[in-house]
Protein backbone atom coordinates (compact mmCIF):
# COMPACT_ATOMS: atom_id res chain seq x y z
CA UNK A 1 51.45 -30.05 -116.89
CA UNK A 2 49.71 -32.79 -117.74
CA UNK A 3 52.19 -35.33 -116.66
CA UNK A 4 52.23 -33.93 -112.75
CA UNK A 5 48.65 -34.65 -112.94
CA UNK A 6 48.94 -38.15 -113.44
CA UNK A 7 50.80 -39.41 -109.98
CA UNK A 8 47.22 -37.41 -108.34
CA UNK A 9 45.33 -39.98 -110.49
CA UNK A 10 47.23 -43.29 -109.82
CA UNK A 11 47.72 -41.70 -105.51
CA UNK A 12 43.88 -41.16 -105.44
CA UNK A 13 43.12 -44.92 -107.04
CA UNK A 14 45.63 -46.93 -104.47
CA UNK A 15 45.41 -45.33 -101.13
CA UNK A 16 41.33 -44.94 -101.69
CA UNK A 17 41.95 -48.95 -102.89
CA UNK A 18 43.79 -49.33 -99.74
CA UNK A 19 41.74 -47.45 -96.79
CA UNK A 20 38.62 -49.65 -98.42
CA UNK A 21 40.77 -52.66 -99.25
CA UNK A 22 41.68 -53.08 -94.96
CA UNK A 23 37.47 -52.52 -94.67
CA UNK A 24 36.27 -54.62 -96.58
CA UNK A 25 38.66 -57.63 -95.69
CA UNK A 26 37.57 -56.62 -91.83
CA UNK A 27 34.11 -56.82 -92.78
CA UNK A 28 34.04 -60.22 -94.47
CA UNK A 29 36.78 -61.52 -91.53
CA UNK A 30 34.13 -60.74 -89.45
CA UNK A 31 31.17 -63.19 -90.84
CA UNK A 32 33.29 -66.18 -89.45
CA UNK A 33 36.03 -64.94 -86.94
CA UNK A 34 36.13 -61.77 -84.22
CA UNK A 35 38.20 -62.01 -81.16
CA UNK A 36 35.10 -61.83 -78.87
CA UNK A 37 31.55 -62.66 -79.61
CA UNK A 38 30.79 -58.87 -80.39
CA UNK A 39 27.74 -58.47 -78.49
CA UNK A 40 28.37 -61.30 -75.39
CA UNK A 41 28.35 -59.74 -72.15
CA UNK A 42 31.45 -60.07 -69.60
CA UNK A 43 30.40 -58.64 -66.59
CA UNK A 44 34.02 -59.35 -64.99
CA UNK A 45 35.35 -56.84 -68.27
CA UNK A 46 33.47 -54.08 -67.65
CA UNK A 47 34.51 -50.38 -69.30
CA UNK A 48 38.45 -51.64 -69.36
CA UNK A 49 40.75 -49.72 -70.89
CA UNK A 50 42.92 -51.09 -74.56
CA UNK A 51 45.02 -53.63 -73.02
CA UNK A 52 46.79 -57.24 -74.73
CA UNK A 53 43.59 -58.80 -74.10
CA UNK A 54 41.27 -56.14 -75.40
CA UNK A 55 43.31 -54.02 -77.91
CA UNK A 56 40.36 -51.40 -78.36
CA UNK A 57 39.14 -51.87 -74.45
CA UNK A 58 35.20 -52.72 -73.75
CA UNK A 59 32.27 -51.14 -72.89
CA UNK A 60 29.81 -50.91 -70.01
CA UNK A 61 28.87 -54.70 -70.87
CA UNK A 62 31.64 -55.71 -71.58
CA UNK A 63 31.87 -56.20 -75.25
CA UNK A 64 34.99 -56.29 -77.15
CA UNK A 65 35.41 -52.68 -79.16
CA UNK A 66 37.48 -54.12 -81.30
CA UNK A 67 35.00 -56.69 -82.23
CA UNK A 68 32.32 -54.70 -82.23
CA UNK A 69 33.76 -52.65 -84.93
CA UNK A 70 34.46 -55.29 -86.84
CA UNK A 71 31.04 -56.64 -86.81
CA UNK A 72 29.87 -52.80 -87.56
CA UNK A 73 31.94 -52.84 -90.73
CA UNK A 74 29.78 -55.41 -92.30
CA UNK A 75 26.74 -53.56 -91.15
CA UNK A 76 27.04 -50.52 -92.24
CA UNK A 77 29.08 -51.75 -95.56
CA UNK A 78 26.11 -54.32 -95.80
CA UNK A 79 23.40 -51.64 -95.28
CA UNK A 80 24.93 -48.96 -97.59
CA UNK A 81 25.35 -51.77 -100.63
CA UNK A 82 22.10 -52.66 -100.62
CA UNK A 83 20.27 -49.11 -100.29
CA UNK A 84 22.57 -47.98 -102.77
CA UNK A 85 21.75 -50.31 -105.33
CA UNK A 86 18.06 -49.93 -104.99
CA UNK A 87 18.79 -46.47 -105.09
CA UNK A 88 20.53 -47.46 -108.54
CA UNK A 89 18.32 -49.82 -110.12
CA UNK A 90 15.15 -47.51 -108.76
CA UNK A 91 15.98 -44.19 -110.14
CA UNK A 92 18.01 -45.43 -113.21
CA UNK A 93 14.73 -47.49 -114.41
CA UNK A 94 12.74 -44.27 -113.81
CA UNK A 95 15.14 -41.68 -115.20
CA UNK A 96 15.36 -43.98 -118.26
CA UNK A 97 11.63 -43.45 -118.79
CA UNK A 98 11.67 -39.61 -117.82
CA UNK A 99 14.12 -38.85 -120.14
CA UNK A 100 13.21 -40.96 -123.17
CA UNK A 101 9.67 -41.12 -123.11
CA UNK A 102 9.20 -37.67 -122.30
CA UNK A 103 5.75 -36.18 -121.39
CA UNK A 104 3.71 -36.51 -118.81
CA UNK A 105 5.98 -39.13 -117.05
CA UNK A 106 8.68 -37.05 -117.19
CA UNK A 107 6.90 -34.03 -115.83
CA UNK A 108 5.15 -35.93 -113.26
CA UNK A 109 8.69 -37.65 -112.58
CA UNK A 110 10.42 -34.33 -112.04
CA UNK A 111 7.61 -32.43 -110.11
CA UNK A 112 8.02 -35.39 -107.57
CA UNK A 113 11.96 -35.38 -107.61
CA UNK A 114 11.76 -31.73 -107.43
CA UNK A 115 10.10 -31.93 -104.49
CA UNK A 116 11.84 -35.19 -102.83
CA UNK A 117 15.51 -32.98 -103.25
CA UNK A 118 14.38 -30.28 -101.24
CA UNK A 119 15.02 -32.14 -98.31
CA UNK A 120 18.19 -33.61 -97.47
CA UNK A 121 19.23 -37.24 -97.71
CA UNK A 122 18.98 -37.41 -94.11
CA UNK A 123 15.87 -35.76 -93.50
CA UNK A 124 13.95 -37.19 -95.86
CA UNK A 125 15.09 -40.81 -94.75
CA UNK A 126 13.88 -39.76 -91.21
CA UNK A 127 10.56 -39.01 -92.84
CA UNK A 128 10.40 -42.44 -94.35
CA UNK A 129 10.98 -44.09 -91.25
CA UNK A 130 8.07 -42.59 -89.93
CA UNK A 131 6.35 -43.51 -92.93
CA UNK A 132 6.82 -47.16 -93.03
CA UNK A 133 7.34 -48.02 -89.28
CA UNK A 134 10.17 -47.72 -86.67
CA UNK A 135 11.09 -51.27 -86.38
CA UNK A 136 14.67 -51.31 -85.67
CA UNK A 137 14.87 -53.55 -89.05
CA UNK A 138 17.75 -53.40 -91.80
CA UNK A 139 14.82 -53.59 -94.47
CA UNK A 140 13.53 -50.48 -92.97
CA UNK A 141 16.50 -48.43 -93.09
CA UNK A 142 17.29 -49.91 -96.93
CA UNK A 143 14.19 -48.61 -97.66
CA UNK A 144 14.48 -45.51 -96.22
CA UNK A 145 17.74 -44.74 -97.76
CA UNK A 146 17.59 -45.90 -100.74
CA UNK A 147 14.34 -43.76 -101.33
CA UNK A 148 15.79 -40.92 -99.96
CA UNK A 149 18.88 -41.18 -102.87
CA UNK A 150 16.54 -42.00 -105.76
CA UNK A 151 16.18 -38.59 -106.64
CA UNK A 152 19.67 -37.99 -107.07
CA UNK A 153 20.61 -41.30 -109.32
CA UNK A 154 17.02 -40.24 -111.53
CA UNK A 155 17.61 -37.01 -112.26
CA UNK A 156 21.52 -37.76 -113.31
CA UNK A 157 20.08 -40.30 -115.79
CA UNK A 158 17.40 -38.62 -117.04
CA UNK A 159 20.29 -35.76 -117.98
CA UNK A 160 22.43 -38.52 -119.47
CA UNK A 161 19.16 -39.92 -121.87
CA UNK A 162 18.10 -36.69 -122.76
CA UNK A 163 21.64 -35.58 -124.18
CA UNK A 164 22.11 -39.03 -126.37
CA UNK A 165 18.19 -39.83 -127.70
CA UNK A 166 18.58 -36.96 -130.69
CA UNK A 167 21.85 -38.60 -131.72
CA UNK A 168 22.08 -40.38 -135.08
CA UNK A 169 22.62 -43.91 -134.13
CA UNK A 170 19.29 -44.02 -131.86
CA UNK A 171 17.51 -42.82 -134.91
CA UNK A 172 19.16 -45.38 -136.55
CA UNK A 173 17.77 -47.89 -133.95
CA UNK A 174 14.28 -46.80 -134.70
CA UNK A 175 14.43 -46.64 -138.71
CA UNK A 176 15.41 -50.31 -138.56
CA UNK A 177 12.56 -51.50 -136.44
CA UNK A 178 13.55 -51.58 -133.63
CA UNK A 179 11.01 -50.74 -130.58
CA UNK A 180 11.60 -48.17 -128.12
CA UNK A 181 11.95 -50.26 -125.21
CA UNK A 182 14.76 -52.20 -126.85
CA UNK A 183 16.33 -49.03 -128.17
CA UNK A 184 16.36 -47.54 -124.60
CA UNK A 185 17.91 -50.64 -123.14
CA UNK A 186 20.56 -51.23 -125.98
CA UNK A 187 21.26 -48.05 -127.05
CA UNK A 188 20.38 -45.41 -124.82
CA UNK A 189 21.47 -47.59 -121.38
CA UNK A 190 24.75 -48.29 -122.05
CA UNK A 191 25.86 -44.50 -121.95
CA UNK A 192 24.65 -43.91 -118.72
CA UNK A 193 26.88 -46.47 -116.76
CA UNK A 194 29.89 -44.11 -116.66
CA UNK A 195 27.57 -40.96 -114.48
CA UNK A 196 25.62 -44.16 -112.64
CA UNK A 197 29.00 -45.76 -111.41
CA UNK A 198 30.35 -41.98 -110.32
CA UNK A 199 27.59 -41.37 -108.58
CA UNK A 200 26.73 -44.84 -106.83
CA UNK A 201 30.39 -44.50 -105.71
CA UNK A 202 29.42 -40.85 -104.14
CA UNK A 203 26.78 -41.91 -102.76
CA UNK A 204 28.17 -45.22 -101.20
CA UNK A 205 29.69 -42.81 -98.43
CA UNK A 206 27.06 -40.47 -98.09
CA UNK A 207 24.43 -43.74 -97.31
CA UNK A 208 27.30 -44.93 -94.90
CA UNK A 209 27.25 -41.31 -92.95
CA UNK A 210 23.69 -41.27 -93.13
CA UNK A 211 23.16 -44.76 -91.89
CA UNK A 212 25.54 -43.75 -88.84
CA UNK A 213 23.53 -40.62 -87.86
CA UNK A 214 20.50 -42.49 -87.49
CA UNK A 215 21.89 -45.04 -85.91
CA UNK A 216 23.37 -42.44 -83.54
CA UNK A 217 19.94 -40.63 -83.11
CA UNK A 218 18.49 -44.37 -82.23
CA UNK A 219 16.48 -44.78 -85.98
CA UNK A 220 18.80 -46.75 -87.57
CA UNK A 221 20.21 -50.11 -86.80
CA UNK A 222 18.82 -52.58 -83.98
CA UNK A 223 20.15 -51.69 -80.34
CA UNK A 224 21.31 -55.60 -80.45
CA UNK A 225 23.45 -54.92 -83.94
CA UNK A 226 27.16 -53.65 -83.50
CA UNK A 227 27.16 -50.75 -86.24
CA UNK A 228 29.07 -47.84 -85.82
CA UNK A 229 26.68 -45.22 -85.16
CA UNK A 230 25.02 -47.25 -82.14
CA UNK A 231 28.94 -47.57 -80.76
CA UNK A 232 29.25 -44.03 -80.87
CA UNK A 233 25.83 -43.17 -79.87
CA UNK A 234 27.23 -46.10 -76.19
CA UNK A 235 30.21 -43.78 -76.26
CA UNK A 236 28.74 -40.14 -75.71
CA UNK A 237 28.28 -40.51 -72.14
CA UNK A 238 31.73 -42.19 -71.49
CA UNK A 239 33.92 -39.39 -73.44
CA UNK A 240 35.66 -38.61 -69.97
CA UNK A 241 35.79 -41.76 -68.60
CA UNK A 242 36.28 -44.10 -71.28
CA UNK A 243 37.18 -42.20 -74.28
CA UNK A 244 38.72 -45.02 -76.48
CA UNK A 245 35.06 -46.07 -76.81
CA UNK A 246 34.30 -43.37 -79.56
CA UNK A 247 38.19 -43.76 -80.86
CA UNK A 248 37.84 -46.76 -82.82
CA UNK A 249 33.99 -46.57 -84.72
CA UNK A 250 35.08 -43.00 -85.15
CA UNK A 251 38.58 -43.55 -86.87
CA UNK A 252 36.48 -46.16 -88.71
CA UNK A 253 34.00 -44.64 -90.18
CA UNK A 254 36.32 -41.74 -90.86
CA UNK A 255 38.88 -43.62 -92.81
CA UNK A 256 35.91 -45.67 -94.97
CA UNK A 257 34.71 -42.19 -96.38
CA UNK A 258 38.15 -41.42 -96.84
CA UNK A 259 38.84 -44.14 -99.02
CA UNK A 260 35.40 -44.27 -100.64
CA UNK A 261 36.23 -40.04 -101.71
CA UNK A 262 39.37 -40.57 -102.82
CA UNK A 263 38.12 -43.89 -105.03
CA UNK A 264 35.42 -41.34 -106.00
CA UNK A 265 38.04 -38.78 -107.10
CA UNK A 266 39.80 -41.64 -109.04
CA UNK A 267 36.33 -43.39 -110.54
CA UNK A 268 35.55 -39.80 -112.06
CA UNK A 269 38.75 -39.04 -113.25
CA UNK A 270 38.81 -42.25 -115.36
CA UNK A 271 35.14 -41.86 -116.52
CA UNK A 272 34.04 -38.15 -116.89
CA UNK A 273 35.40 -36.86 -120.53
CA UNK A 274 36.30 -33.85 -118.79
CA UNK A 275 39.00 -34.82 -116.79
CA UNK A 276 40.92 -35.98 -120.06
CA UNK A 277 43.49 -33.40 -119.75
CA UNK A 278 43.63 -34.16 -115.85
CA UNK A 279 44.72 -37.40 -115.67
């Protein structure tokens, strides 16, 4: 049995490799080469359907789809890096100290996590957008994001300490001198890379989906940036006329959380213990 479950393994790894693989190299292709200038207006090329010259047609200035979703690649893939990693390095520094120190960090910690995940990662990144200013600025939207995930990468940590600080060789740590801090960094650290990398992989689609929506809604990116969510949010009233102006962010953004769920699938397979019969 466990041999059929092994191609599911290996299938998840290389076509999630592969959907993110044809990203990625659009997304860095697009730093030095598009086929148009993404956001240059053409007034003579307006709303014209895929053709040789434009193979994903333009908009209603003109710009190159097919260009514009290349540029939107390294937005979005740029944006969701970065808020995922402060996400990562924010709550894993905090769960660390919840977990290990115990006390009144740790209840004050998970009162205030508690009460951060009864929202939803989108809602609550609309509420810090509020909070810190609606300025159409990637450093805004990092922010927001990666505070709105925090909860999520603490509270998986905190588990993760709290089931190895009993165990005999962090004892051991402390009977030969060794300070708490450093025991918690050398010791205690290490075994929560294997939940951190699941979940930053998780979470690297749900930023990307959230980053979208509020670029759709108008909160996220600038108007003058090329994500995805503001060339759907151009699209909506074209979907008669022109509909290949929602076909190409939307396939997009469909097949990057494809490939990041089915990497997902393959990163927790190879990590969590309990897939060992599984793979």
């Amino acid at each position: 049995m466990s041999m059929l479950r092994i191609p599911r393994f290996r299938f998840n790894a290389v076509l999630g490799g592969l959907f993110l693989g044809v990203v990625v190299a659009m997304a860095l292709l697009s730093l030095v080469w598009t086929p148009y200038p993404p956001m240059k207006v053409h007034f003579t090329a307006l709303l014209k359907p895929p053709s040789a010259a434009h193979w994903f047609g333009t908009d209603k200035y003109g710009h190159d789809v097919l260009s514009g979703v290349m540029a939107g690649a390294s937005i979005s893939l740029g944006i969701a890096c970065l808020s995922v990693g402060f996400a990562v390095v924010l709550g894993t520094a905090l769960g660390l100290l919840a977990g290990y120190l115990k006390g009144t960090a740790d209840r004050v910690l998970m009162v205030v996590s508690d009460a951060l995940l009864a929202f939803p990662g989108l809602l609550l990144a609309l509420g810090v957008i509020v909070i810190v200013g609606r300025d159409h600025s990637v450093g805004a939207i990092v922010l927001a994001l990666g505070l709105a995930y925090t909860p999520s990468v603490l509270r998986v940590v905190r588990g993760t300490v709290m089931s190895v600080r009993e165990r005999e060789y962090i004892e051991a740590s402390r009977v030969i001198g060794n300070s708490e801090w450093k025991t918690m960094v050398k010791h205690v650290l290490p075994n929560c890379l294997a939940p951190i990398i699941v979940l930053a992989t998780s979470m690297l689609g749900w930023v990307i989906l959230s980053e979208s929506s509020l670029s759709f809604l108008g909160l996220g990116a600038p108007p003058e940036m090329a994500s995805w969510g503001n060339m759907l949010a151009a699209a909506r009233p074209y979907i008669e006329r022109a509909a290949w102006l929602g076909i190409a962010p939307g396939l997009c953004l469909a097949v990057t959380l494809l490939g990041i769920n089915l990497m997902g699938d393959a990163i927790r397979d190879r990590f969590d213990p309990r897939m060992e019969g599984q793979r």
